[in-house]
N, C-alpha and C. Protein backbone atom coordinates (compact mmCIF):
# COMPACT_ATOMS: atom_id res chain seq x y z
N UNK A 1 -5.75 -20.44 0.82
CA UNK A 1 -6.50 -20.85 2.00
C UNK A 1 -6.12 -22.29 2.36
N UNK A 2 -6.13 -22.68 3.62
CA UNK A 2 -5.94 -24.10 4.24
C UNK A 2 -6.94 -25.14 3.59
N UNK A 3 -7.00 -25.89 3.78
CA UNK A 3 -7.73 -26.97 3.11
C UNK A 3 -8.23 -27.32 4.36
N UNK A 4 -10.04 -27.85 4.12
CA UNK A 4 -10.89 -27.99 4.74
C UNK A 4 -10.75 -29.16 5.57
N UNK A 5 -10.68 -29.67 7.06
CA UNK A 5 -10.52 -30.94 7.53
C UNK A 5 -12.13 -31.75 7.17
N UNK A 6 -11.75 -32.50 7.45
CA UNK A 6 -12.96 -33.52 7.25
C UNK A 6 -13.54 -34.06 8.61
N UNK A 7 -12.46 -33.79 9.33
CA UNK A 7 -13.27 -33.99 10.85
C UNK A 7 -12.16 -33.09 11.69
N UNK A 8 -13.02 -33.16 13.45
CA UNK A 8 -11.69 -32.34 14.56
C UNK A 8 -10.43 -32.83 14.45
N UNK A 9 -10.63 -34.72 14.55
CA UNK A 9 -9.26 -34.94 14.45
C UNK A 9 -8.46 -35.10 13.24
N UNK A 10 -8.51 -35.16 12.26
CA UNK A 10 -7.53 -34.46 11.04
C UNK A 10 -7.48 -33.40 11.30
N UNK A 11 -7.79 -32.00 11.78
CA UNK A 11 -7.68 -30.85 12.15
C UNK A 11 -6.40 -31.08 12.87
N UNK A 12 -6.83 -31.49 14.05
CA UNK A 12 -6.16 -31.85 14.98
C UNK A 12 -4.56 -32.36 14.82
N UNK A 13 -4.70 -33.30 13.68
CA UNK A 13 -3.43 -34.43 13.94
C UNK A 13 -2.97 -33.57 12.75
N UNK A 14 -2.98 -32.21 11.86
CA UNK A 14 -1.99 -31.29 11.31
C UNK A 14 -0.91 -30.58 12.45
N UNK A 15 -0.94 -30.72 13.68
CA UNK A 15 -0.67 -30.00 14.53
C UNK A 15 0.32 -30.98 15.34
N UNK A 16 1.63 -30.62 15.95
CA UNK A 16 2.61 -30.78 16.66
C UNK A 16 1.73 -31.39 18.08
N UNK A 17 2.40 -32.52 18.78
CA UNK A 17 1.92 -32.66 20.20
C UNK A 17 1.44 -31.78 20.86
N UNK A 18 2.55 -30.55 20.90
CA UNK A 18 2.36 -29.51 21.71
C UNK A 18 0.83 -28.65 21.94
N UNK A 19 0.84 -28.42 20.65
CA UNK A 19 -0.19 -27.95 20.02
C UNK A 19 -1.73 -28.75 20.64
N UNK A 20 -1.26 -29.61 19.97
CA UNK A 20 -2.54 -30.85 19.87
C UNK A 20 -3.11 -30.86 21.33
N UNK A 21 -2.07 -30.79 22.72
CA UNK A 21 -2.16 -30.96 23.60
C UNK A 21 -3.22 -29.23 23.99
N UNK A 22 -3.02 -28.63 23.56
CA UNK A 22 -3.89 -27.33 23.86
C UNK A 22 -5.34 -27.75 22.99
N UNK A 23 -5.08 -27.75 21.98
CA UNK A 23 -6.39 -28.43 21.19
C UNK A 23 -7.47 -29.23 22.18
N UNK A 24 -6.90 -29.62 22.25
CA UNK A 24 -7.70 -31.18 23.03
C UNK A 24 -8.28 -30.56 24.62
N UNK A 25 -7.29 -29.71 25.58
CA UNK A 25 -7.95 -29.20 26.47
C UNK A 25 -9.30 -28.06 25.89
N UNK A 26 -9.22 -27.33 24.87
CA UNK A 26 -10.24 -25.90 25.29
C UNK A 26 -10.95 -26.77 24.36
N UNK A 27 -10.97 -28.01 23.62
CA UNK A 27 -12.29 -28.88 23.05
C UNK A 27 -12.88 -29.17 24.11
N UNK A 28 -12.04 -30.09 25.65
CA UNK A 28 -13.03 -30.58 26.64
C UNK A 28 -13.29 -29.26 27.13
N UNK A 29 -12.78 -28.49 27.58
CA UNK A 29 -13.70 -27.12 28.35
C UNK A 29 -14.77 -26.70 27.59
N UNK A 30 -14.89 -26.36 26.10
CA UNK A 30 -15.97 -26.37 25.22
C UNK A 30 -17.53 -27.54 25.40
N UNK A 31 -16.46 -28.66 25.28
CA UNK A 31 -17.79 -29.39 25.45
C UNK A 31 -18.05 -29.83 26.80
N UNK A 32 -18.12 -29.46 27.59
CA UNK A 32 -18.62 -29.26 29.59
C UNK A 32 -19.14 -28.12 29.40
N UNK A 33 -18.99 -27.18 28.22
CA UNK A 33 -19.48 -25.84 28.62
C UNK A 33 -20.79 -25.74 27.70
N UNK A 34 -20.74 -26.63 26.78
CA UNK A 34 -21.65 -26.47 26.12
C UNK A 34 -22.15 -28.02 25.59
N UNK A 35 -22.48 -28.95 26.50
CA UNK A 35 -23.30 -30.13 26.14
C UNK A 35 -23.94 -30.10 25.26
N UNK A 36 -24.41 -29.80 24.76
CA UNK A 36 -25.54 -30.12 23.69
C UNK A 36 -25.36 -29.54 22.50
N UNK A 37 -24.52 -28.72 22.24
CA UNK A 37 -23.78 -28.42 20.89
C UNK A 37 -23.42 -29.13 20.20
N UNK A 38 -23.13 -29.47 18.76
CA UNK A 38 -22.53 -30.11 17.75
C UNK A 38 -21.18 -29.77 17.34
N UNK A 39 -20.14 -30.36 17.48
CA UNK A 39 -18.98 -30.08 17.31
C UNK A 39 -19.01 -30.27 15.94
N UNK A 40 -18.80 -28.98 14.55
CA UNK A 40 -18.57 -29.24 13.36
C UNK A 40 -16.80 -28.77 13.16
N UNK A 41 -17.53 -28.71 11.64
CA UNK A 41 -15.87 -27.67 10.88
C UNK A 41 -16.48 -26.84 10.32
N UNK A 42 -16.38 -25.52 10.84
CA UNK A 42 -16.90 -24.58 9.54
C UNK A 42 -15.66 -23.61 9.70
N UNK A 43 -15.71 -22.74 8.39
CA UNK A 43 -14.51 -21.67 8.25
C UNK A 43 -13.53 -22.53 8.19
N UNK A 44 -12.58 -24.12 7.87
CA UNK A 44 -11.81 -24.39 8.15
C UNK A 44 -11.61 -24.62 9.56
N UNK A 45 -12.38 -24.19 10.85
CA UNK A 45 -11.73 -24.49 12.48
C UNK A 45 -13.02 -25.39 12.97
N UNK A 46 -12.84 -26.27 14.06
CA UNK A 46 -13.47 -26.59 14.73
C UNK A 46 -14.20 -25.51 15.69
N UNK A 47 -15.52 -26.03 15.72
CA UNK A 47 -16.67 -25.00 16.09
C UNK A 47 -17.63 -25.51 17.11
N UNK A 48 -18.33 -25.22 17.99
CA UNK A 48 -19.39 -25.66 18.47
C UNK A 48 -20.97 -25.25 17.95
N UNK A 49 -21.74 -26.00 17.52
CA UNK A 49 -23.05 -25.14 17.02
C UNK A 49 -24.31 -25.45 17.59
N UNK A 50 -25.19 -24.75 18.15
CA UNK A 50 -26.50 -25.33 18.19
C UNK A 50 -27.14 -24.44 16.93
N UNK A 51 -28.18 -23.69 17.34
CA UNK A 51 -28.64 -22.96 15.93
C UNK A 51 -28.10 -21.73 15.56
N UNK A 52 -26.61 -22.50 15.53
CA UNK A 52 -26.03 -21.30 14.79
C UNK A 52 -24.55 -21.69 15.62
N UNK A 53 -23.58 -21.30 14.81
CA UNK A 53 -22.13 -21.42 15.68
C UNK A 53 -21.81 -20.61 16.85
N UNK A 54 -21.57 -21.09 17.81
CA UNK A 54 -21.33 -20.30 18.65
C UNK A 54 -19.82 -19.81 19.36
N UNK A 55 -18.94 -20.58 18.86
CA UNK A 55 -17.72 -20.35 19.24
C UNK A 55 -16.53 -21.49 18.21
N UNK A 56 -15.31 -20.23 17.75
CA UNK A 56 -14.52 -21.62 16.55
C UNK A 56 -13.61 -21.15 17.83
N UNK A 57 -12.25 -22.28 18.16
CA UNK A 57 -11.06 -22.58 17.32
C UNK A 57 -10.11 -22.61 16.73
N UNK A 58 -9.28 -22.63 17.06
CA UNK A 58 -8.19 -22.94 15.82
C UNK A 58 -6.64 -22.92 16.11
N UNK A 59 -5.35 -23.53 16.03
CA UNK A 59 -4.43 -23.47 16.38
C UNK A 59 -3.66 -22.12 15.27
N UNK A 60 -2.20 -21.39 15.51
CA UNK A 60 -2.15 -19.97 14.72
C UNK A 60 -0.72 -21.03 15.16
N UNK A 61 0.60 -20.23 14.83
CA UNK A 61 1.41 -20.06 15.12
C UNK A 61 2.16 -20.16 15.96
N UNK A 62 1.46 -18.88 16.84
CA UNK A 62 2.26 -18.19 18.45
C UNK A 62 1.25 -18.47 18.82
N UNK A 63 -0.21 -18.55 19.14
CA UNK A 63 -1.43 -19.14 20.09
C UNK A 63 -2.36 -19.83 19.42
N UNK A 64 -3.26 -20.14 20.29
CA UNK A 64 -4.12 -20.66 20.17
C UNK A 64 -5.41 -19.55 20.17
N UNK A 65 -6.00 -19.46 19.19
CA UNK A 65 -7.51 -18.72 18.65
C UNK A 65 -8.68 -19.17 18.94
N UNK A 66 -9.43 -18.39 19.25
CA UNK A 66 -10.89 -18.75 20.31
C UNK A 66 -11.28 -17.67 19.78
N UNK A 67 -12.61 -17.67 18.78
CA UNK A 67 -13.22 -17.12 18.13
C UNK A 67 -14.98 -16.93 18.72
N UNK A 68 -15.03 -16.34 19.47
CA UNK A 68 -16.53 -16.52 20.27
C UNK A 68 -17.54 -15.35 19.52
N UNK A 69 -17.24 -14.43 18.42
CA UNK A 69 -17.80 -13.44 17.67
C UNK A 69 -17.55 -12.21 18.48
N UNK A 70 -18.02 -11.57 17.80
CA UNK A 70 -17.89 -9.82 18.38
C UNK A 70 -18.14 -9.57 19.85
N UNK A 71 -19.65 -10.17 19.51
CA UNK A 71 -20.30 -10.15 21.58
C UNK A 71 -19.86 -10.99 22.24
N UNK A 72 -18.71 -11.84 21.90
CA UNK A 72 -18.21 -12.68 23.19
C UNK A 72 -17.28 -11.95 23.75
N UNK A 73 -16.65 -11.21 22.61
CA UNK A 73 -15.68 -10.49 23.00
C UNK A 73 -15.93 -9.23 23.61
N UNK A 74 -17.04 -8.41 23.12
CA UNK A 74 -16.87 -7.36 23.59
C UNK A 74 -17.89 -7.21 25.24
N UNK A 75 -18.74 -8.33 25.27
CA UNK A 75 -19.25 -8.60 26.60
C UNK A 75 -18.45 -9.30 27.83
N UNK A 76 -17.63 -9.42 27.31
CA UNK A 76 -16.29 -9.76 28.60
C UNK A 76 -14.76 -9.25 28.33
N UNK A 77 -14.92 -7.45 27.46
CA UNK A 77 -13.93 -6.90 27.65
C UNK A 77 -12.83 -6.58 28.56
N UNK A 78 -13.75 -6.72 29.83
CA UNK A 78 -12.79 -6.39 31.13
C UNK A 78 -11.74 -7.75 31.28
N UNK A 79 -12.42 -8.66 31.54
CA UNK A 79 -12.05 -10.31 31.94
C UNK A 79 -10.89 -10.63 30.70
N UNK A 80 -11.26 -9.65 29.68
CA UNK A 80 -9.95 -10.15 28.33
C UNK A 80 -8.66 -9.25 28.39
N UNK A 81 -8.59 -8.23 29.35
CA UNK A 81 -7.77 -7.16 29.24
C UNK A 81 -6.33 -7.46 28.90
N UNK A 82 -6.06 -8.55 29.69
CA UNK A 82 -4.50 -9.24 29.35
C UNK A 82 -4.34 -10.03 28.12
N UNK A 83 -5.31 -10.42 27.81
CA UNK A 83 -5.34 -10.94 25.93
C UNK A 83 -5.56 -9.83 24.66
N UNK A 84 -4.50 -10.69 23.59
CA UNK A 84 -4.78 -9.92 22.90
C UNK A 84 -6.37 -10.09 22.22
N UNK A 85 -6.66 -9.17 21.67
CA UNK A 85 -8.15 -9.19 21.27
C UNK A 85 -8.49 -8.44 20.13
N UNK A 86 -9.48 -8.72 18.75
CA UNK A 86 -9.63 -8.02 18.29
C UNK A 86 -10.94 -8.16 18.14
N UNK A 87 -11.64 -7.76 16.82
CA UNK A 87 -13.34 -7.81 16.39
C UNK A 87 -13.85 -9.15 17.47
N UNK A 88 -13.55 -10.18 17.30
CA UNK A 88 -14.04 -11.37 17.18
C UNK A 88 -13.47 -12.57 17.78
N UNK A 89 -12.02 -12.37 18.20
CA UNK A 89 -11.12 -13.19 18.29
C UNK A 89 -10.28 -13.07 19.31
N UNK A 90 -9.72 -14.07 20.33
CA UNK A 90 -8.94 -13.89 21.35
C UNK A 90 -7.81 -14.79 21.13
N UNK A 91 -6.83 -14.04 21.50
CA UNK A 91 -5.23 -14.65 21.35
C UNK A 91 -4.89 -15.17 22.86
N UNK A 92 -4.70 -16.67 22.67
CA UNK A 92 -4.28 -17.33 23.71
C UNK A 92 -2.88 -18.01 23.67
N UNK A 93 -1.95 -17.43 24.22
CA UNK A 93 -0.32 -17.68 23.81
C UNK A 93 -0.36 -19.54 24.46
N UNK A 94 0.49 -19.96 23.58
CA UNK A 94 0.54 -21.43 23.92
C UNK A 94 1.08 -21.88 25.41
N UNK A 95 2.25 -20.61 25.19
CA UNK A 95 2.89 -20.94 27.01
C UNK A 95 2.14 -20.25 28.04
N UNK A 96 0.79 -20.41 28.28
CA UNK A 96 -0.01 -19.45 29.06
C UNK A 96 -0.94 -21.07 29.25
N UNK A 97 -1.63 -21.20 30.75
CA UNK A 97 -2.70 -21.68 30.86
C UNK A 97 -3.91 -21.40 30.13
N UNK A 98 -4.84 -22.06 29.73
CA UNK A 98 -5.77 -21.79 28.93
C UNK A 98 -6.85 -21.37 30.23
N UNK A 99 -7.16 -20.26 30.03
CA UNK A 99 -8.40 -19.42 31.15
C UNK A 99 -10.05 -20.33 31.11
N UNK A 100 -9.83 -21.43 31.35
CA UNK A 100 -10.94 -22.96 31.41
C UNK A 100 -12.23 -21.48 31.97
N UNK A 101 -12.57 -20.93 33.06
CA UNK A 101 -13.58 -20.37 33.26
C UNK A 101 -13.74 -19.60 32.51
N UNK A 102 -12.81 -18.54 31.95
CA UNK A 102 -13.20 -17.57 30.99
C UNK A 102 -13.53 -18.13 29.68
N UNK A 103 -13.12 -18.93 29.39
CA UNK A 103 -13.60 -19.50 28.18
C UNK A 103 -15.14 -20.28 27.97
N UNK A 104 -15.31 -21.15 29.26
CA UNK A 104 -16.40 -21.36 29.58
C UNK A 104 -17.87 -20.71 29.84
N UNK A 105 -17.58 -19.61 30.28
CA UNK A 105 -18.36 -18.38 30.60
C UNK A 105 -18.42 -17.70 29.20
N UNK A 106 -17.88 -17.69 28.41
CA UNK A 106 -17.86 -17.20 27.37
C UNK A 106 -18.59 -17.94 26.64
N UNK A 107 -18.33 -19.23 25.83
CA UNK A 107 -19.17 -20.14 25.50
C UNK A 107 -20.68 -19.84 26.02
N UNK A 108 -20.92 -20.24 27.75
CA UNK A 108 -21.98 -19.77 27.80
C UNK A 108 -23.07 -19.05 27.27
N UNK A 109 -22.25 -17.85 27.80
CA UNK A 109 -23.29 -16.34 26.79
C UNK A 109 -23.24 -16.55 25.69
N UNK A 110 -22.62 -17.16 24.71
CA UNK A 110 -23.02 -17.20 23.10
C UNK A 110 -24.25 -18.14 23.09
N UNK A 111 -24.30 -19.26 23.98
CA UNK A 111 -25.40 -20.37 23.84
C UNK A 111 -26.46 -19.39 23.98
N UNK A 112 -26.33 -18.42 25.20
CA UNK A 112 -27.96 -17.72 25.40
C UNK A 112 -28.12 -16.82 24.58
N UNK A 113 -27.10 -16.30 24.11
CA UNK A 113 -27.51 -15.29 23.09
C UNK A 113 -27.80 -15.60 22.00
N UNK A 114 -27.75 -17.14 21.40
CA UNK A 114 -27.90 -17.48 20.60
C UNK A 114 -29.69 -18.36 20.35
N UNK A 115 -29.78 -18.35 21.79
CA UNK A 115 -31.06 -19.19 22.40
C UNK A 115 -32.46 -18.28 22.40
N UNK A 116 -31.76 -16.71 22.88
CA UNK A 116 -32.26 -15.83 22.66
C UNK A 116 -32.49 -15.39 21.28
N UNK A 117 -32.07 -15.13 20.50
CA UNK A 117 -32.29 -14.92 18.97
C UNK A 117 -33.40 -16.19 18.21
N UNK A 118 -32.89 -16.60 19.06
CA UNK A 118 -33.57 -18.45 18.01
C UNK A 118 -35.61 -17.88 18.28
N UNK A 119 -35.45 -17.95 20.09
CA UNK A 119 -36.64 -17.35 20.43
C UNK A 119 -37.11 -16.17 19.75
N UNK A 120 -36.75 -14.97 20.09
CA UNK A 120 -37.35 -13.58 19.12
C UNK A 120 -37.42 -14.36 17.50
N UNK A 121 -37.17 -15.00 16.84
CA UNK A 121 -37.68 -15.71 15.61
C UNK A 121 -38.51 -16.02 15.09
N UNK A 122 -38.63 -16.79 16.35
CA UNK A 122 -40.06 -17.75 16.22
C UNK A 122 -41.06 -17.17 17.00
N UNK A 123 -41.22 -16.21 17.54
CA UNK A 123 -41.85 -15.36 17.67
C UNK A 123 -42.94 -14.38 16.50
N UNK A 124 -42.23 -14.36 15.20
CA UNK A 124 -42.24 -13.27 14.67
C UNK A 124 -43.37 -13.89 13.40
C-alpha cells in the first residue's frame, strides 16, 4: 500500500506538474462545491468531509479518480455514460477537461445525502 500523506500538499507534490495541475483544479471545483467541508486524508486520497466523507480523489496513472461512493455514481449514471465507471469510482483521463459541473453536482448530492442521513439519526 502507498504510504499515508500527512497533508493535500505532500499528496500533491508526489505527483508530476502535469498531474498536480489536474489535482489542484477538481480540489478548487470541490471546494466552491462544497464550502464547508473539511478537506482531510483518508484511504490514502484527499477527501472532502462534513459528517462523513463525501467525495475522495486521487491521481492513478492514466486519470485522475473521483471517488463520490456508489450513489454518486449510480445517481448520475446517465451524465457518466462517456466515463469509465465502476462501484464507486469515476475515471477521468488526464487529456480530457475535467467535467467542473458534473463533478460539482455530484459533490452536491453527496452533501445532501449525507445531510439527510445525519438528520434521520438524530431523529431516532
Amino acid at each position: 500500500m502507498n504510504p499515508k500523506p500527512s497533508s493535500i500538499e505532500e499528496y500533491f507534490s508526489w505527483f508530476s506538474p502535469e498531474v498536480q495541475s489536474k489535482l489542484q483544479e477538481i480540489r478548487r471545483i470541490l471546494q466552491k462545491a462544497l464550502p464547508d467541508a473539511k478537506e482531510v486524508i483518508s484511504y490514502h486520497m484527499p477527501a472532502f468531509k462534513t459528517s462523513e466523507v463525501l467525495v475522495y480523489y486521487a491521481a492513478m496513472k492514466n486519470h485522475l479518480g473521483f471517488y463520490p461512493t456508489n450513489s454518486g455514481v449510480s445517481e448520475f449514471k446517465e451524465e457518466l455514460k462517456d466515463y469509465v465507471t465502476s462501484k464507486g469510482a469515476i475515471q477521468i483521463p488526464y487529456d480530457s477537461p475535467l467535467p467542473e459541473k458534473l463533478i460539482s453536482d455530484i459533490a452536491q448530492f453527496r452533501k445532501a445525502e449525507a445531510e439527510d442521513r445525519k438528520a434521520k439519526k438524530s431523529k431516532k
